[in-house]
N, C-alpha and C. Protein backbone atom coordinates (compact mmCIF):
# COMPACT_ATOMS: atom_id res chain seq x y z
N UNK A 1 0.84 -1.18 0.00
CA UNK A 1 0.00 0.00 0.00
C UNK A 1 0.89 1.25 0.00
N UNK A 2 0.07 2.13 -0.53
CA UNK A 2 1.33 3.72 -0.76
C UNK A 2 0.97 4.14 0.53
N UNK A 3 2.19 4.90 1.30
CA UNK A 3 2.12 5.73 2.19
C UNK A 3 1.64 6.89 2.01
N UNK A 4 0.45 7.01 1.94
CA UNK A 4 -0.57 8.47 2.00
C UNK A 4 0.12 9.58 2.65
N UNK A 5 0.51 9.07 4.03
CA UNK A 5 0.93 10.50 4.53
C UNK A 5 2.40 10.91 4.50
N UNK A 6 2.85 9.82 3.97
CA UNK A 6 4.26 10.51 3.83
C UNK A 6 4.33 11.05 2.71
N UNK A 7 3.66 10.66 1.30
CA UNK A 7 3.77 11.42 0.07
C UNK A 7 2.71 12.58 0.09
N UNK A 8 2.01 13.27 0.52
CA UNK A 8 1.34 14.31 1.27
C UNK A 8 2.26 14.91 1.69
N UNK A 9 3.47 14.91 2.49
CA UNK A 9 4.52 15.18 3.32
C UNK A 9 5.24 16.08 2.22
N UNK A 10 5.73 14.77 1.09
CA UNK A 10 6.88 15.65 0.33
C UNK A 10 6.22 16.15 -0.72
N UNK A 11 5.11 15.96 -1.53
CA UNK A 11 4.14 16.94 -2.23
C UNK A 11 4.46 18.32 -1.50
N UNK A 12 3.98 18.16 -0.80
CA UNK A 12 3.76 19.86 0.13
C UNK A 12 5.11 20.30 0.40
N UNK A 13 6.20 19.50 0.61
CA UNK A 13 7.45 20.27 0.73
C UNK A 13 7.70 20.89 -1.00
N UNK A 14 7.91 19.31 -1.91
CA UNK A 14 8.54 19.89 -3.56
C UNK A 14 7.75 21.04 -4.11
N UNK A 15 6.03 21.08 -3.54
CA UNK A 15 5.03 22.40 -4.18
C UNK A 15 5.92 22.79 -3.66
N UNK A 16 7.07 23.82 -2.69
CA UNK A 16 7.52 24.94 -2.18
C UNK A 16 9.19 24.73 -2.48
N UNK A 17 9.15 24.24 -3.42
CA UNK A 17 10.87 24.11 -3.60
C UNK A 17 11.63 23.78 -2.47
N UNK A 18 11.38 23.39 -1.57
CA UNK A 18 12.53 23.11 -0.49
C UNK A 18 13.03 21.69 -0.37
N UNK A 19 13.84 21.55 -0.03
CA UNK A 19 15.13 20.18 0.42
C UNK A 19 14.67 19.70 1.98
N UNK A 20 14.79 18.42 1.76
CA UNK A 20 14.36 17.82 3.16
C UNK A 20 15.24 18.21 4.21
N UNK A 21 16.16 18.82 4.44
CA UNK A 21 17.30 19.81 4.91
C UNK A 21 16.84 20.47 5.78
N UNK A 22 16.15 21.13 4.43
CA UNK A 22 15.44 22.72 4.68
C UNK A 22 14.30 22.25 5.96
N UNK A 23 13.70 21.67 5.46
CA UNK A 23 12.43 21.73 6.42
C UNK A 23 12.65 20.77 8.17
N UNK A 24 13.56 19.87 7.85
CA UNK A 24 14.04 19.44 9.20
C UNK A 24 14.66 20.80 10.15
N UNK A 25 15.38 21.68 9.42
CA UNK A 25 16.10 22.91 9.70
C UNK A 25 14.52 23.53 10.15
N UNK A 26 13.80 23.82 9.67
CA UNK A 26 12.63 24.74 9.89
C UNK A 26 11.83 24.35 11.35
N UNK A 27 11.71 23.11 11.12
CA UNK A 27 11.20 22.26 12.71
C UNK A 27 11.93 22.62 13.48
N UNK A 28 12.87 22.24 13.02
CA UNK A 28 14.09 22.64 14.77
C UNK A 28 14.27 21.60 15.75
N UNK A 29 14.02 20.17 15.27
CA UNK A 29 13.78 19.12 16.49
C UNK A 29 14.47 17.41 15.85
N UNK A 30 14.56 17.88 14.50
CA UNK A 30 14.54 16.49 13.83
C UNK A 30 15.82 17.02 12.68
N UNK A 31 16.20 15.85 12.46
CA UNK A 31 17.22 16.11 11.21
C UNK A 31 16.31 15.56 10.11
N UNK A 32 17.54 15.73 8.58
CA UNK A 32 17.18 15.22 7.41
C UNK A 32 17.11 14.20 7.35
N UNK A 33 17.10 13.10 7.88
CA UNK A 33 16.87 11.52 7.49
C UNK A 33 15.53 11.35 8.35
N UNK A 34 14.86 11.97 9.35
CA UNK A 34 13.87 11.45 9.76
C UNK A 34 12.64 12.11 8.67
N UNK A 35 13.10 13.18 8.16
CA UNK A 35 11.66 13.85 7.24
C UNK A 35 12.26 12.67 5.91
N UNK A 36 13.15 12.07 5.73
CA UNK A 36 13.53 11.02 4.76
C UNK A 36 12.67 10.20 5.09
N UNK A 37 12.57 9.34 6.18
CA UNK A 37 11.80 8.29 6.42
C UNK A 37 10.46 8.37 6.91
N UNK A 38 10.35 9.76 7.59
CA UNK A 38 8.14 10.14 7.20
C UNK A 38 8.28 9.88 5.28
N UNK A 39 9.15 10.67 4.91
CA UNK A 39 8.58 10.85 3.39
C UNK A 39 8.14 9.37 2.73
N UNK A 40 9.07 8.70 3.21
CA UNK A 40 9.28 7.09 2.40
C UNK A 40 8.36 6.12 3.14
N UNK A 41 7.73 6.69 4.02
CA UNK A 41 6.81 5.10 5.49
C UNK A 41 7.92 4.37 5.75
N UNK A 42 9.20 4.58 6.43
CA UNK A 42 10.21 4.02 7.42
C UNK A 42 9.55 4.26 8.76
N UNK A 43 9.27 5.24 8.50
CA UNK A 43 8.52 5.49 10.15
C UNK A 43 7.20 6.41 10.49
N UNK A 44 6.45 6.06 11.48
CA UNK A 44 5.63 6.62 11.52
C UNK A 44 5.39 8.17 11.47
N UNK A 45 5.02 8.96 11.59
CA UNK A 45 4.81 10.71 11.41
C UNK A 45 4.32 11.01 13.33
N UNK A 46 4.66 10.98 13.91
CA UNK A 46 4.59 11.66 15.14
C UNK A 46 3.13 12.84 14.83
N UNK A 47 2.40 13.24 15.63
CA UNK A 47 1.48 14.18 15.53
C UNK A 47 2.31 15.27 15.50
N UNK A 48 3.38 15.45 16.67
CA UNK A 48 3.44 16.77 16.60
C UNK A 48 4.58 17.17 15.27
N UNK A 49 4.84 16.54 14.02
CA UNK A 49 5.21 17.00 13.28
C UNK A 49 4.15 17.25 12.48
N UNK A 50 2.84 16.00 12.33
CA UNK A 50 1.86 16.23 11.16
C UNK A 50 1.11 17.79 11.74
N UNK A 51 1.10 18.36 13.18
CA UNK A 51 0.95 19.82 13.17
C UNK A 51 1.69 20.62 12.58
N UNK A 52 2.73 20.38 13.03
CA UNK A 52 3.44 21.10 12.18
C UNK A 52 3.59 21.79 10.62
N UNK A 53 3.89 20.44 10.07
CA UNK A 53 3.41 20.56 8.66
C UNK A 53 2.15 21.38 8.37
N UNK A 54 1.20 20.81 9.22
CA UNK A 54 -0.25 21.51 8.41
C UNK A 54 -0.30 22.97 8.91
N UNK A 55 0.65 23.40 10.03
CA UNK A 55 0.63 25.22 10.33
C UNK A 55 1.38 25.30 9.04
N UNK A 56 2.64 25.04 8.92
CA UNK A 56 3.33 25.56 7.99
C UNK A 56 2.91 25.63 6.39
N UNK A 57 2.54 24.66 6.44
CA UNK A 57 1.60 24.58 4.90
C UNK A 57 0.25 25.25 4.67
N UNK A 58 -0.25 25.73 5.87
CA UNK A 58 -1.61 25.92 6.09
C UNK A 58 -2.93 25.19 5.54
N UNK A 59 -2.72 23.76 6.17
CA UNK A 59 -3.77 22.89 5.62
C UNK A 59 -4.29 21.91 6.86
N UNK A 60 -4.87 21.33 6.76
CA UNK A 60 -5.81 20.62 7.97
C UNK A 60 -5.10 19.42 8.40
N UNK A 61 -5.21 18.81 9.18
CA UNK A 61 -4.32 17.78 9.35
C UNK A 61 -5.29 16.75 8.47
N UNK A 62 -6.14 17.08 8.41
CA UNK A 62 -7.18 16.17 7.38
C UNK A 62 -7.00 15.60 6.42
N UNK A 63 -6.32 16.72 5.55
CA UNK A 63 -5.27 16.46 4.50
C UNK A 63 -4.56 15.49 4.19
N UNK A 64 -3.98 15.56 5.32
CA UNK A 64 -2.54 14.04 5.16
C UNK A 64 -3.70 12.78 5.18
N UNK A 65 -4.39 12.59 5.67
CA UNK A 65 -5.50 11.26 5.89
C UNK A 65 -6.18 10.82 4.52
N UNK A 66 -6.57 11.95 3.96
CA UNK A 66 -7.88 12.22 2.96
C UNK A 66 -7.63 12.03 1.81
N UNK A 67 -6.73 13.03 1.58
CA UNK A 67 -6.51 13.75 -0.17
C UNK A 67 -5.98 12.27 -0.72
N UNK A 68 -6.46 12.64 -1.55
CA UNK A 68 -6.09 11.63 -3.06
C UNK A 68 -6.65 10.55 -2.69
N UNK A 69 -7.50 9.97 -1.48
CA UNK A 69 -7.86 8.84 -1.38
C UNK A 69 -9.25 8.27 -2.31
N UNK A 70 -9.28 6.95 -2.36
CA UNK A 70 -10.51 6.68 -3.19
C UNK A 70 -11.73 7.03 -2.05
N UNK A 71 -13.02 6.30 -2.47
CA UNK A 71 -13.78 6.18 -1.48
C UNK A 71 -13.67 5.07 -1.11
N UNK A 72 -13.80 4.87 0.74
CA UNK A 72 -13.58 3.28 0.88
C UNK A 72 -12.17 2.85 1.54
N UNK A 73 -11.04 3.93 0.52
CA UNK A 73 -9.94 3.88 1.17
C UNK A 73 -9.62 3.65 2.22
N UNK A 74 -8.41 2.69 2.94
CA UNK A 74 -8.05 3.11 4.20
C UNK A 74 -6.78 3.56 4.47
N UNK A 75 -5.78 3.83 5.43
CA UNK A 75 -4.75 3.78 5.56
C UNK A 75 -3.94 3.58 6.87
C-alpha cells in the first residue's frame, strides 16, 4: 500500500521548492533523514510533526489522511 501521509509530506514540501534539509532545519527538532523516512513510510509521522506541517503549509491535518484517497480507502 502507498504511504498516503508521507507522500502528502513531500508533495507539500517539492510544491515549495525546499530540500528535506530545509524543512528538518525549519522544525528545529529532527534532522534530514527522519523527514527522509516520514517521506518514504520508514517510520511513523509523530502528531506533533503532522501539526506542524499543516501550520506551515496551512492545511488541515485532514489532508494528510484524505486527499487523493478513493472512497472506501483506508490507511
Amino acid at each position: 500500500m502507498v504511504n498516503m501521509i508521507g507522500q502528502r509530506l513531500k508533495e507539500l514540501r517539492e510544491g515549495i521548492g525546499k530540500s528535506q534539509a530545509f524543512i528538518a532545519k525549519e522544525i528545529g527538532t529532527i534532522a534530514q533523514p527522519a523527514i527522509f523516512r516520514y517521506e518514504n513510510g520508514q517510520s511513523d509521522v509523530p502528531n506533533a510533526i503532522l501539526l506542524w506541517y499543516a501550520d506551515y503549509f496551512d492545511v488541515s491535518r485532514l489532508h494528510f489522511r484524505t486527499h487523493g484517497q478513493a472512497a472506501g480507502q483506508t490507511i
